[in-house]
Protein backbone atom coordinates (compact mmCIF):
# COMPACT_ATOMS: atom_id res chain seq x y z
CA UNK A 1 177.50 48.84 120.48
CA UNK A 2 174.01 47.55 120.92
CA UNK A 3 173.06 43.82 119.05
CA UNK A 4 169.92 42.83 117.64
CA UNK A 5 169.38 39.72 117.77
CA UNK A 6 167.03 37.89 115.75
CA UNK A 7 165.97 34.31 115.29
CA UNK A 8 164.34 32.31 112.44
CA UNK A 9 163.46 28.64 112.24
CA UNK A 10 160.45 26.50 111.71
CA UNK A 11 157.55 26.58 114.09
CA UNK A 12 157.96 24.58 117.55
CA UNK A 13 162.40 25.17 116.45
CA UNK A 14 162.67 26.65 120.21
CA UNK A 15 163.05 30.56 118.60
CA UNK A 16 161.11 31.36 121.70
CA UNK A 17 162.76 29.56 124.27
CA UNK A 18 166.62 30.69 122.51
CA UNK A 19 164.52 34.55 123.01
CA UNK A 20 164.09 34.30 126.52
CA UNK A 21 167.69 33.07 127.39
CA UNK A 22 169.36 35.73 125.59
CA UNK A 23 170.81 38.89 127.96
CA UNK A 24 168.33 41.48 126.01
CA UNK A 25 164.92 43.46 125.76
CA UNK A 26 162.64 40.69 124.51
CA UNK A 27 160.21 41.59 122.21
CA UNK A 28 157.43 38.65 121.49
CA UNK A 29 154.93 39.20 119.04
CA UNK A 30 152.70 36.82 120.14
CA UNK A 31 152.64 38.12 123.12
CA UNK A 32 152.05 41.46 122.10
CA UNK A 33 149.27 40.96 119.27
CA UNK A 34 147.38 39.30 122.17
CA UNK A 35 147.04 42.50 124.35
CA UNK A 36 146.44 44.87 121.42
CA UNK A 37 145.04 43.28 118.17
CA UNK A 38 141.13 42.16 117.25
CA UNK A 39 141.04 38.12 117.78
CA UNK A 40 143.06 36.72 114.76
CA UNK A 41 141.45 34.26 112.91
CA UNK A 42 142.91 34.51 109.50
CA UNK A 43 146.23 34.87 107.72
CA UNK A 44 144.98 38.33 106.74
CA UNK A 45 144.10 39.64 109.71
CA UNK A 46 147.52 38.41 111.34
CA UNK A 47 149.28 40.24 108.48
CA UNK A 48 147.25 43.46 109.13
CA UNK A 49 147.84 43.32 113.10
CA UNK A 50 151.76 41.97 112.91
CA UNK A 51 152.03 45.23 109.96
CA UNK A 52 150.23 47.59 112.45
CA UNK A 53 152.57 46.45 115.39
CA UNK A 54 155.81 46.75 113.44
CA UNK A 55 155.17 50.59 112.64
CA UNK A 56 154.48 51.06 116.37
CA UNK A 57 157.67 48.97 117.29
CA UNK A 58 159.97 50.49 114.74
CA UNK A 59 161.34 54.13 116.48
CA UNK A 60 160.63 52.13 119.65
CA UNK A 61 163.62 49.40 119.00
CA UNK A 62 165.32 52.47 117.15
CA UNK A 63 165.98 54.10 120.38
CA UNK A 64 166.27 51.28 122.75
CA UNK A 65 169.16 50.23 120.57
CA UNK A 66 170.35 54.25 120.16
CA UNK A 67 170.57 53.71 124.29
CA UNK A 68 172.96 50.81 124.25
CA UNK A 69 170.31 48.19 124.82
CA UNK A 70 170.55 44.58 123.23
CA UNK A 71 166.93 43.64 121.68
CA UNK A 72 165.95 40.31 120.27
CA UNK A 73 163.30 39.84 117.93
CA UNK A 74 161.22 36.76 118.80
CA UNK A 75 158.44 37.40 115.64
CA UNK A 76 157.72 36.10 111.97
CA UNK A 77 159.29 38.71 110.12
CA UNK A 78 162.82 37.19 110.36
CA UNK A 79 161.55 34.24 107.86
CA UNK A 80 160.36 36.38 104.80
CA UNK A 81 162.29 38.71 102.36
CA UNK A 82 160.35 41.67 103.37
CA UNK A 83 160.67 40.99 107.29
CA UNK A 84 164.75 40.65 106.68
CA UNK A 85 164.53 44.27 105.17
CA UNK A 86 162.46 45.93 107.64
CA UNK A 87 164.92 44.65 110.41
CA UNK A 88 168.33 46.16 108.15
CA UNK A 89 165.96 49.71 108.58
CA UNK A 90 166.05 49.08 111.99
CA UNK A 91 169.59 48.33 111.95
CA UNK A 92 170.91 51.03 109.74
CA UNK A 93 168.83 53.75 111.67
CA UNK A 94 170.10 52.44 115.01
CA UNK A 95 173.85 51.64 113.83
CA UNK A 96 173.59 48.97 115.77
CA UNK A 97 175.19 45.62 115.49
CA UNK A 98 172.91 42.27 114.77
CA UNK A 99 173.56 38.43 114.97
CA UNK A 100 170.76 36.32 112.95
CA UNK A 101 170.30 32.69 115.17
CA UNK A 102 169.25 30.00 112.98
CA UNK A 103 167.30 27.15 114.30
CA UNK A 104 166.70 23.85 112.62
């Protein structure tokens, strides 16, 4: 069964650096905001892009998962009640398996 992993902590924690070690399809969303959204320069606008790129992401991760693949989530939404939720949608529509990492 496929894992989603998915990390929270405070900024500079290492979520990033924990991402990149574990065996699974990373997906960073810094790194993808920076390719696809307008220049960020407010809290609003980041909430607009991050919503826009979660839609996308969402039947995306579905099926990667579907296929057997591990995915970790190296983004914000893993700190806030409403990110939490969206990733159990991901996880009941996958049946996939999930281990939160907590960094202090």
């Amino acid at each position: 069964m496929a894992t989603l992993h998915f990390i929270t902590g405070k900024a500079g924690a290492g979520k990033t650096t924990l991402a990149r070690k574990l065996p699974a399809v990373v997906i960073c969303e810094d790194e993808w905001l920076s390719h696809i959204s307008d220049p960020i320069a407010t809290l609003d606008d980041y909430l607009k892009a991050s919503r826009r790129l979660r839609n996308a992401l969402t039947p995306h991760v579905v099926e990667l998962l579907r296929l057997g693949n591990d995915v970790v989530f190296d983004l914000g939404a893993n700190n806030t009640r409403q990110g939490r939720a969206w990733v159990r949608t991901i996880l009941e529509a996958a049946g996939a398996d999930h281990v939160l990492h907590y960094i202090p």
